[in-house]
Protein backbone atom coordinates (compact mmCIF):
# COMPACT_ATOMS: atom_id res chain seq x y z
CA UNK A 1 46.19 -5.00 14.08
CA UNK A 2 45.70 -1.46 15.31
CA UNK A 3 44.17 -0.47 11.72
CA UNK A 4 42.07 -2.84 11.60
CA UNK A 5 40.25 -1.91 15.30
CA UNK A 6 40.00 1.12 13.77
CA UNK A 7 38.82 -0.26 11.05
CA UNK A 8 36.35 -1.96 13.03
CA UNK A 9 35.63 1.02 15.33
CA UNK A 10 35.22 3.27 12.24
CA UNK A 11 32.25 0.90 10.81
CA UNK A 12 30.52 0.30 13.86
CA UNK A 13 30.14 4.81 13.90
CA UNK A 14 29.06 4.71 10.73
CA UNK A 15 25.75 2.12 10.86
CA UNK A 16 24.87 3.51 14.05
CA UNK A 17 24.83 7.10 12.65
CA UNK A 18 23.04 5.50 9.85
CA UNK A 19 20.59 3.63 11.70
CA UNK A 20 19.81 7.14 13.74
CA UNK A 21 19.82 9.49 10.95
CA UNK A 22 17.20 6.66 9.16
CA UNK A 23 14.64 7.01 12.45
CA UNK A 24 12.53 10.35 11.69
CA UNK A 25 11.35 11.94 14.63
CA UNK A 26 13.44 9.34 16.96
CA UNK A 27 11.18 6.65 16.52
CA UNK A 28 9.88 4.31 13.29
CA UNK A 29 6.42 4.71 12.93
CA UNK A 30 3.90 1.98 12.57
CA UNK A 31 0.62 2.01 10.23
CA UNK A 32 -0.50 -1.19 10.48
CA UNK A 33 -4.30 -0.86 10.27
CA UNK A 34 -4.14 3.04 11.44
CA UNK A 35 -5.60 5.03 8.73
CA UNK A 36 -5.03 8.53 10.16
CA UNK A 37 -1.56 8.16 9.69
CA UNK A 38 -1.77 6.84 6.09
CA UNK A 39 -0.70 10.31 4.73
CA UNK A 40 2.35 9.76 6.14
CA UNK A 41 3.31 6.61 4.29
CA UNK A 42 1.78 7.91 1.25
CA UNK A 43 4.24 10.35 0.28
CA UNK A 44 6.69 7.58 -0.28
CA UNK A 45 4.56 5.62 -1.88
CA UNK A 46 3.65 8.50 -4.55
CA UNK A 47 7.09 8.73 -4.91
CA UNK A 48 7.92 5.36 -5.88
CA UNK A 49 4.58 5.38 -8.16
CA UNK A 50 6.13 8.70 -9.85
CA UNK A 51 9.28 7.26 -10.46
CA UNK A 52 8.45 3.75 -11.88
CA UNK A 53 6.02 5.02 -14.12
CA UNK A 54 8.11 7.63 -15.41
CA UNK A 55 5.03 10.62 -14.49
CA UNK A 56 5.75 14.29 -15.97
CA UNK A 57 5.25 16.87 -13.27
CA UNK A 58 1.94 17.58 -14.65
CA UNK A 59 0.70 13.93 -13.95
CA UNK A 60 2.43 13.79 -10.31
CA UNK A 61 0.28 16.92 -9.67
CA UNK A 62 -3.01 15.09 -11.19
CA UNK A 63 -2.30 12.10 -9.37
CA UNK A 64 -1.83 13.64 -6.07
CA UNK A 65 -5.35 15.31 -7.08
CA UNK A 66 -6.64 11.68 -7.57
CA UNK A 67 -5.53 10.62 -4.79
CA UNK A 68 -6.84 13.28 -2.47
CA UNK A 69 -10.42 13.01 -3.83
CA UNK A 70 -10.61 8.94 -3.55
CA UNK A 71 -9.17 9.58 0.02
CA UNK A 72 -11.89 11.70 0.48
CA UNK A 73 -14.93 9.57 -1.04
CA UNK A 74 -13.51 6.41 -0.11
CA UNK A 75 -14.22 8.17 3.77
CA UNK A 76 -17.49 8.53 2.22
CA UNK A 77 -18.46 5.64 1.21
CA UNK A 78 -17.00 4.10 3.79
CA UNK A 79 -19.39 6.42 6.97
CA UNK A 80 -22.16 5.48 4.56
CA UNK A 81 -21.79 1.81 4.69
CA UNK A 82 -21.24 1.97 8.50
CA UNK A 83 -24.56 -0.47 8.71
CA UNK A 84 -24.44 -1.94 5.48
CA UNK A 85 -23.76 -5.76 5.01
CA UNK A 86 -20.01 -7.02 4.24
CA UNK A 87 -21.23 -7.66 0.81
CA UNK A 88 -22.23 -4.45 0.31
CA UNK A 89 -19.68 -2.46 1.85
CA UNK A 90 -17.10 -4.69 0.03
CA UNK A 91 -19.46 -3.58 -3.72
CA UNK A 92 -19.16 -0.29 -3.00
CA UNK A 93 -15.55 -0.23 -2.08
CA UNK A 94 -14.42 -1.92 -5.22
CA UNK A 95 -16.65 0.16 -7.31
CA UNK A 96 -14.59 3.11 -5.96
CA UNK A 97 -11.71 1.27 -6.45
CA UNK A 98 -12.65 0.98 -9.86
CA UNK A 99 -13.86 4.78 -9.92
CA UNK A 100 -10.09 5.65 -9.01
CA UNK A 101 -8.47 3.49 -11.35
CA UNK A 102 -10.26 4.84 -14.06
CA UNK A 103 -9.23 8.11 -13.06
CA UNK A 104 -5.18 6.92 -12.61
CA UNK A 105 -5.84 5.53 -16.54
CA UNK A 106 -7.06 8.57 -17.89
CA UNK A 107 -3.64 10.58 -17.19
CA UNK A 108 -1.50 7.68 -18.45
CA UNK A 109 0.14 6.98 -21.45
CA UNK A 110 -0.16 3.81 -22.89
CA UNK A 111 3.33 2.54 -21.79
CA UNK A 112 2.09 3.88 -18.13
CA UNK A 113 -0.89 2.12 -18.11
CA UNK A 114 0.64 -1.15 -18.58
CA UNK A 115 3.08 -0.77 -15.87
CA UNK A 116 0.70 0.64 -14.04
CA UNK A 117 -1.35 -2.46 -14.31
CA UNK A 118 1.77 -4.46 -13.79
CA UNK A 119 2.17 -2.99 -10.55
CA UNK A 120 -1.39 -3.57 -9.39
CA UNK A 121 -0.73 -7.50 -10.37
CA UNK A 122 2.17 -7.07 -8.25
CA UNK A 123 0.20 -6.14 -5.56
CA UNK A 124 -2.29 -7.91 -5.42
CA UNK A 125 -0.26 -10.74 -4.94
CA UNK A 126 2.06 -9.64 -2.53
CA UNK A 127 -1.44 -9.03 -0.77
CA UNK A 128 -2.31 -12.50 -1.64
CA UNK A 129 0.65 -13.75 -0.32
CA UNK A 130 0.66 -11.92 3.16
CA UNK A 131 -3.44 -12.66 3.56
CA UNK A 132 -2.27 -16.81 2.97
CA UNK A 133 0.76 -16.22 5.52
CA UNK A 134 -2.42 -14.34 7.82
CA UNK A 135 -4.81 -17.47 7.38
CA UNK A 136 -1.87 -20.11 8.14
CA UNK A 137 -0.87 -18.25 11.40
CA UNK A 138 -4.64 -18.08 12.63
CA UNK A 139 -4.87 -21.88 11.47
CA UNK A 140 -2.46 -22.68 14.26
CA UNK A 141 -4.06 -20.76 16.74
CA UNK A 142 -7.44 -22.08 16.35
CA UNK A 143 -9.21 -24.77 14.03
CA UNK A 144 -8.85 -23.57 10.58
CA UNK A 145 -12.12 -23.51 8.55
CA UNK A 146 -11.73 -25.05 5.20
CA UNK A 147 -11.62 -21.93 2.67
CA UNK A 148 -10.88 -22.13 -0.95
CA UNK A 149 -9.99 -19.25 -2.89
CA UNK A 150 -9.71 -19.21 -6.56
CA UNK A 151 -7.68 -16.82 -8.30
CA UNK A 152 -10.45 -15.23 -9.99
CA UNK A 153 -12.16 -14.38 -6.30
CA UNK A 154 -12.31 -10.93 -5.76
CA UNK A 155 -10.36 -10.03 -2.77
CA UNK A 156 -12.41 -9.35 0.65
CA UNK A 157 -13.35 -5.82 1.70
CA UNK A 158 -10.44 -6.30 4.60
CA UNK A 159 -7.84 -7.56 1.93
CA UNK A 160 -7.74 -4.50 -0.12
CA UNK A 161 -4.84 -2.70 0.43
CA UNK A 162 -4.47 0.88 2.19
CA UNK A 163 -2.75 2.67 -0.65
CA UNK A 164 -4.94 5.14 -2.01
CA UNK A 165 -3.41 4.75 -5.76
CA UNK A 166 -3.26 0.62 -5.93
């Protein structure tokens, strides 16, 4: 009986040390739709990238290259477009979308590339998936409007997601 209070006692230390050590700065930080702090997630992100496609230290160094310059003329494009329609904001985007992954290709092997592609199927449907869970919620707020989407649309400007390498 005693051991297993202590037992008990002994577990409950550890995932609350756990749970504090986990917390950076005291606090879990938030990035929904806040672009400044983007950087922040995005070393975790690179590192996940680095690892699943296998990247020599020579590609993690060009890819965090690549990934500084889209940041930068995706900020471009994007002060440029401040007045543009949604249509053409949304071209412009994808062509630098398209700009990037080009770039991303280029330092690939052929094995990378695949995955790499593989993991931009991936997510765009998790995207897919969280923009349909979006829509549904809103639909039982307010009247939904009746929107097909095929799955050859091209996502909207606001479905793209924030990572500068997907």
């Amino acid at each position: 009986m005693k051991n297993t209070l202590k037992l008990m006692v002994l577990a409950f230390i550890v995932m609350v040390s756990t749970h504090a050590f986990a917390q950076k700065n005291g606090s879990p930080k938030k990035y929904h739709g806040n672009h400044e702090m983007h950087g922040m997630k995005g070393d975790s992100a690179f590192a996940k990238i680095s690892v699943r496609l296998n990247l020599t230290p020579e590609q993690q160094t060009q890819l965090k290259e690549i990934a500084k310059q889209n940041r930068t003329e995706m900020k471009a494009v994007k002060e440029a477009n401040k007045t543009a329609s949604k249509e053409d904001k949304r071209a412009d985007m994808m062509a630098q979308r398209e700009k990037n992954d080009a770039r991303i290709s280029a330092i690939l092997n052929e094995t990378q590339r695949a995955e790499f592609a593989k993991m931009k199927a991936e997510k765009k449907a998790e995207m897919k998936k969280k923009h349909a869970e979006m829509r549904q919620k809103k639909q039982g707020e307010k009247p939904a409007k009746n929107i097909e989407k095929n799955d050859n649309d091209e996502p909207k400007n606001d479905e793209l997601p924030d990572d500068d390498l997907l």
